[in-house]
Protein backbone atom coordinates (compact mmCIF):
# COMPACT_ATOMS: atom_id res chain seq x y z
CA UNK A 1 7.42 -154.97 38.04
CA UNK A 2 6.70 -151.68 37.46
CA UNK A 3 5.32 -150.20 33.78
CA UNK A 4 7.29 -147.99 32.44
CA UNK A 5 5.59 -145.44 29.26
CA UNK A 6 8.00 -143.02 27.17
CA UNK A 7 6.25 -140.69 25.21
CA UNK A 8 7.80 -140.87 21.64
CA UNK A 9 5.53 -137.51 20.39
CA UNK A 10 9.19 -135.02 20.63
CA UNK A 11 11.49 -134.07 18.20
CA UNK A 12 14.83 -135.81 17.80
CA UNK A 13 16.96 -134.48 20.84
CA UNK A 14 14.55 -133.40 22.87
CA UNK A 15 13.80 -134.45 26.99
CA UNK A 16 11.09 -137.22 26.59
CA UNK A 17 7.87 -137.73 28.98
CA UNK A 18 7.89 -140.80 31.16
CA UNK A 19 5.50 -142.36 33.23
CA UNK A 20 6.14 -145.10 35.87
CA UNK A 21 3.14 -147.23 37.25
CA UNK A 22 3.68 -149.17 39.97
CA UNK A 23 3.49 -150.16 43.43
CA UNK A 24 5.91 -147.18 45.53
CA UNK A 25 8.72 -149.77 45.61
CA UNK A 26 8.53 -151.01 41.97
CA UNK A 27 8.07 -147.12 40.82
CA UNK A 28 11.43 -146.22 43.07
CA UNK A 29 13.51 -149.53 41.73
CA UNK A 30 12.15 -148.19 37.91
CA UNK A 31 13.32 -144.93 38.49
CA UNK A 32 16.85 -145.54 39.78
CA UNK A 33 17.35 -148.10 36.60
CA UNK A 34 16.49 -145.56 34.34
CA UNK A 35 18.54 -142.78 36.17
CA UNK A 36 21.18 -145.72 35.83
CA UNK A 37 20.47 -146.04 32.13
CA UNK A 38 20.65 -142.39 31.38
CA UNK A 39 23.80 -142.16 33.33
CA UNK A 40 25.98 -145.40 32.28
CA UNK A 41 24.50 -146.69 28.98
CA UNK A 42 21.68 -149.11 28.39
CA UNK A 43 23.13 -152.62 30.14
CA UNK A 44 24.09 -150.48 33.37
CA UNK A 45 20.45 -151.67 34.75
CA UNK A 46 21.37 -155.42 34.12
CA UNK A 47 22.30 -157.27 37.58
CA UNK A 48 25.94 -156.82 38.16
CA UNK A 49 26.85 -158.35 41.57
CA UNK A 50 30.16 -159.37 42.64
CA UNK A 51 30.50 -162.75 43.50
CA UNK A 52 27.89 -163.43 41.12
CA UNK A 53 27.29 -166.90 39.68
CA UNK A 54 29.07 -167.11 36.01
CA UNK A 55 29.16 -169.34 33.28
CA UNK A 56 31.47 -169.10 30.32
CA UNK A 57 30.17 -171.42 27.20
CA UNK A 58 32.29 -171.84 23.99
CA UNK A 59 30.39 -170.74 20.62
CA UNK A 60 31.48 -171.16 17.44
CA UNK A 61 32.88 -167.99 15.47
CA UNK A 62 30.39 -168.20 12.85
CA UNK A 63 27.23 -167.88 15.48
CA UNK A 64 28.70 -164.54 17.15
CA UNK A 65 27.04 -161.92 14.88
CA UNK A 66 24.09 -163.41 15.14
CA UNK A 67 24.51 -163.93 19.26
CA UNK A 68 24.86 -159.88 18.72
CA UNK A 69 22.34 -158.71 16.59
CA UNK A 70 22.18 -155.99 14.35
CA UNK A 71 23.39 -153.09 16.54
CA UNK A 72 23.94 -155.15 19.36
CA UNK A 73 20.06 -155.61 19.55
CA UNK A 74 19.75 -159.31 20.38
CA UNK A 75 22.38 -159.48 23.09
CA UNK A 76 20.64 -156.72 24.84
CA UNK A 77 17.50 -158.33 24.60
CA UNK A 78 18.94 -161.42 26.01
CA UNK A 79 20.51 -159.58 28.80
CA UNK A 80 17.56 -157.59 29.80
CA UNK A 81 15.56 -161.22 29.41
CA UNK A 82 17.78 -162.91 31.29
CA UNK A 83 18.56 -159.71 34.08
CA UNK A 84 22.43 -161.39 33.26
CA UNK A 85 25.73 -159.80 31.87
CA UNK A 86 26.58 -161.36 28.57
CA UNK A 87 29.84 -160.54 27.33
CA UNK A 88 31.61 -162.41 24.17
CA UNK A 89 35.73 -162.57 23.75
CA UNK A 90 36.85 -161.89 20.27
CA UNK A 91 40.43 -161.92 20.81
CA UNK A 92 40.63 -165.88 20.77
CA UNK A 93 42.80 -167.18 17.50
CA UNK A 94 41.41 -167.70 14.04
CA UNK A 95 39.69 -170.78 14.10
CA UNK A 96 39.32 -171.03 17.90
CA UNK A 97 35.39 -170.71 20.04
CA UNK A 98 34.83 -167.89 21.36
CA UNK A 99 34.40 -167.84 25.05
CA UNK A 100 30.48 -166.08 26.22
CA UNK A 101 30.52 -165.44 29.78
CA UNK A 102 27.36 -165.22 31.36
CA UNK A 103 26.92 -163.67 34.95
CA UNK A 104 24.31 -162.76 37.12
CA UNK A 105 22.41 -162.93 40.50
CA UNK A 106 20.93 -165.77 40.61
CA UNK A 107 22.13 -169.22 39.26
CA UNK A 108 18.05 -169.84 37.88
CA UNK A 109 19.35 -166.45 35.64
CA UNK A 110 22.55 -167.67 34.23
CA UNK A 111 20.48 -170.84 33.29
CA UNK A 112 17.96 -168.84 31.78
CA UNK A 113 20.59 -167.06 29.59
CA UNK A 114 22.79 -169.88 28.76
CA UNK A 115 19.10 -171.62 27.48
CA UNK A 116 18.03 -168.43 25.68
CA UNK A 117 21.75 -167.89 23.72
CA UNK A 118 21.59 -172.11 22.82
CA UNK A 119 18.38 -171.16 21.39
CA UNK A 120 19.48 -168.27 19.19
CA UNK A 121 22.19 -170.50 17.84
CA UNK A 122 19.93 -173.26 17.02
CA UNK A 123 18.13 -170.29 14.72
CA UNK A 124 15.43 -169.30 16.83
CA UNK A 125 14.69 -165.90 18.71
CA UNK A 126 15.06 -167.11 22.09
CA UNK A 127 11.57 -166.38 22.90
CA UNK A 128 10.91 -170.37 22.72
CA UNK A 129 8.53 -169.89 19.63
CA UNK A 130 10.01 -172.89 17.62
CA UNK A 131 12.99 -171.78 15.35
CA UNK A 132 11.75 -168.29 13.27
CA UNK A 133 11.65 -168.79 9.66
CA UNK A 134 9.55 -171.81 9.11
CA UNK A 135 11.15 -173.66 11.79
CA UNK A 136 13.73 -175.28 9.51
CA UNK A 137 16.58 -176.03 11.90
CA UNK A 138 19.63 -175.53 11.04
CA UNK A 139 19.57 -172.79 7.90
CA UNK A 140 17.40 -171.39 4.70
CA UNK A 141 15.71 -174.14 3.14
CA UNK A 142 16.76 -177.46 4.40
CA UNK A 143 17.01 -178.60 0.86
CA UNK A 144 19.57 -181.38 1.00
CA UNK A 145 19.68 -183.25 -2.22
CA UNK A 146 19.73 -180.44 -4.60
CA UNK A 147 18.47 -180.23 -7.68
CA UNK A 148 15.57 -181.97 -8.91
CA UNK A 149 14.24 -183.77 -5.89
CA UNK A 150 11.28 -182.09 -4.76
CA UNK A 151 9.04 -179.27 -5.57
CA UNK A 152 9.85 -176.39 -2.70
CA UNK A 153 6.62 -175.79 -0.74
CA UNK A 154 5.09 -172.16 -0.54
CA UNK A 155 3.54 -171.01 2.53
CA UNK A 156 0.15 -172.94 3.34
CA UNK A 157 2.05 -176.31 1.43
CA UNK A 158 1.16 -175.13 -2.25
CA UNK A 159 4.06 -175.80 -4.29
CA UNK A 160 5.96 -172.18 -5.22
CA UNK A 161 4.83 -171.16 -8.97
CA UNK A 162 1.58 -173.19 -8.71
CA UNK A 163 -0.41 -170.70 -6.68
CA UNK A 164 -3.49 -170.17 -8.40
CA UNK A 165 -2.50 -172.66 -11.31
CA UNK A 166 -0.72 -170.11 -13.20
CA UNK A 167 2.77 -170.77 -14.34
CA UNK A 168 5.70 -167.36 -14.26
CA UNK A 169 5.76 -166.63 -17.93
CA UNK A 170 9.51 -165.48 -18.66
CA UNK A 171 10.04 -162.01 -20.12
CA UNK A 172 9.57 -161.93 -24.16
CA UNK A 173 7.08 -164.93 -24.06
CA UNK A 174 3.76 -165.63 -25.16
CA UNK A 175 1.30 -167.72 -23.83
């Protein structure tokens, strides 16, 4: 596709500077998403076709803010991944799934996004690199027994407090 550059160097408010590259076809397709963009908000470039191929998957209740993202960032990322519309019912009762429909183009799409959201709910990005924070499936810290079962590892496997041998001296205390 075609590379699109916004120059950033304006103050707030102001028109921006943008460059397309591109073959003449991939420079006129860039151009008529971002006129789209400008015009109807930032999912209007997303494939909308009618008769479209469409999926709707049930998610648990607890997963939608994170299907969402802070400001709605991760579910546009998805979308403009996936070139698919994915919208998320709310109004289903307390204690029901929510319903995420996916549509798009192109069935290979809607796969693409139904793969990418089952990977955000298993924890990771959707970007396939292995789960984010430490790849521990599944939560913060995997630490099922509790208390007193094993020393939690540090980065790099070195057990936290014994970096460099020294032990955290508590406020007040002497060594």
């Amino acid at each position: 596709g075609a590379h699109i550059d916004i120059d950033q160097n304006y103050p707030p408010g102001e028109p921006r500077k943008v460059t397309i590259t591109g073959s003449k076809a991939q420079i006129e397709a860039a151009h008529q998403a971002l006129l789209s963009v400008m015009r109807d908000g930032p999912n209007s470039a997303v494939t909308q076709a009618t008769g479209a191929f469409t999926q709707v998957i049930d998610v648990d209740a607890s997963v939608v803010g994170r299907l969402i993202g802070r400001g709605g960032a991760t579910i546009n990322d998805m979308q403009a991944r996936s070139k698919c519309r994915i919208q998320i019912d709310q109004s289903t009762p307390e204690g029901m799934p929510k319903k995420v429909s996916v549509s798009g183009a192109h069935a290979e799409n809607v796969a693409m996004a139904v793969q990418i959201i089952q990977d955000v709910i298993q924890g990771g990005d959707g970007r396939g690199g292995g789960g984010g924070y430490g790849m521990q499936q599944g939560g913060y810290g995997m630490q099922q027994g509790g208390y007193g079962m094993m020393p939690q590892m540090g980065y790099g496997g070195v057990p936290q407090g014994a970096y460099g041998g020294m032990q955290q001296q508590a406020y007040g205390q002497q060594a």
